[in-house]
Protein backbone atom coordinates (compact mmCIF):
# COMPACT_ATOMS: atom_id res chain seq x y z
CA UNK A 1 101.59 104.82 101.34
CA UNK A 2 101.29 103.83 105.02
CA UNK A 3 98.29 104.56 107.11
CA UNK A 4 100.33 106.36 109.67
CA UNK A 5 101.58 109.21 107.39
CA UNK A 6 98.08 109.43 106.20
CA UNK A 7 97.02 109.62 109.58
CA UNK A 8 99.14 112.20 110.26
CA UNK A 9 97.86 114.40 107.18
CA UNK A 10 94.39 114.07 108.41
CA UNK A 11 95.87 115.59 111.30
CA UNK A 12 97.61 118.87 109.66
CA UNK A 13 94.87 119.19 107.35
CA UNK A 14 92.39 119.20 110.24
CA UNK A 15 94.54 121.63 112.35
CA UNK A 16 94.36 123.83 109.13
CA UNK A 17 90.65 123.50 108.82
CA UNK A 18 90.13 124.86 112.48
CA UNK A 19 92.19 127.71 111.90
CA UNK A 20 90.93 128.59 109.15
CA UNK A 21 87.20 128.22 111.03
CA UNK A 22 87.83 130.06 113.80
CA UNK A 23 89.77 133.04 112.15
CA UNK A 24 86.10 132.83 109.87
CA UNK A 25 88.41 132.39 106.33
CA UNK A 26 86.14 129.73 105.83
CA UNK A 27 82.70 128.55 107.10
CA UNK A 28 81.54 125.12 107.27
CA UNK A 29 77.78 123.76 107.03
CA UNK A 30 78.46 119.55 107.32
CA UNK A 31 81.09 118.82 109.66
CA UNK A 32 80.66 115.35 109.34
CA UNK A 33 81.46 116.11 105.59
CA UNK A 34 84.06 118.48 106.03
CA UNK A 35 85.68 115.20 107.84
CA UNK A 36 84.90 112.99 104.95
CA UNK A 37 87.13 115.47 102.80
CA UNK A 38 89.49 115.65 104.76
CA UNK A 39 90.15 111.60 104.78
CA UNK A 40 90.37 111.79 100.89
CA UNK A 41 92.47 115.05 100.53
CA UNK A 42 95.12 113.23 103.11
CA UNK A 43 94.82 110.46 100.80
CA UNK A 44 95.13 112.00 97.80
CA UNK A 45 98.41 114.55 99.36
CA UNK A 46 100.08 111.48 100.31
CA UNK A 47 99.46 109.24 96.93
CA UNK A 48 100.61 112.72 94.94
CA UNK A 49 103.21 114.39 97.59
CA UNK A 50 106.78 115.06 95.56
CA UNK A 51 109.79 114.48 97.99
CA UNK A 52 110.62 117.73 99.42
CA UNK A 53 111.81 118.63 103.03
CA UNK A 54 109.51 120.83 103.95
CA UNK A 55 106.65 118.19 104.58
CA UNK A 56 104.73 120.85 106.90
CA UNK A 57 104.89 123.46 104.74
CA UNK A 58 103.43 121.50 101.71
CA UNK A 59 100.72 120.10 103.36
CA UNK A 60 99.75 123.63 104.69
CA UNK A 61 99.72 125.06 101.23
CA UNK A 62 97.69 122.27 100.24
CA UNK A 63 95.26 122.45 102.94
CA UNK A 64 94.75 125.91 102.69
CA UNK A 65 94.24 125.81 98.97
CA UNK A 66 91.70 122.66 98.85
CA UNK A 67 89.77 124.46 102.11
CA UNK A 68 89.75 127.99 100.78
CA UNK A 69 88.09 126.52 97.41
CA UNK A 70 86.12 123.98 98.83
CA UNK A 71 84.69 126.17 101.88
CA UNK A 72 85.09 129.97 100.47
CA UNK A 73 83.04 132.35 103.11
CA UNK A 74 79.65 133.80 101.94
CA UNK A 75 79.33 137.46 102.33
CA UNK A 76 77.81 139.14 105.53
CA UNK A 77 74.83 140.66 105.14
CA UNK A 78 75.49 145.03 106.21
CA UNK A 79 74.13 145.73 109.49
């Protein structure tokens, strides 16, 4: 596991995270934690990632997945 293609999930699991943020799928208190996580869910993707081609596309599905349970959005109060 080299520290480069970790690096670079931190990356695509971050870019996910801000997406998901600003479209307000998620909401997130800590960001400090929220980058915490992020370090060990690159870790653990990379350690656990099967050999497929579409490297992009399964770290998307992953991010989304750990964010969207992790960080699910709390109802709005009406207006």
């Amino acid at each position: 596991m080299s520290r480069d293609t970790i690096l670079e999930t931190v990356i695509d699991i971050a870019l996910n995270a801000g997406c998901l943020i600003e479209t307000g799928e998620i909401e997130v208190d800590d960001s400090r934690l929220l980058v915490q996580r992020i370090q060990q869910w690159a870790t653990e993707f990379v350690a656990k990632k099967p050999q497929t081609e579409d490297y992009i596309g399964d770290v998307d599905r992953f991010a989304y997945k750990v964010l969207k349970s992790t960080y699910p959005r709390s109802p709005k109060a009406f207006d």
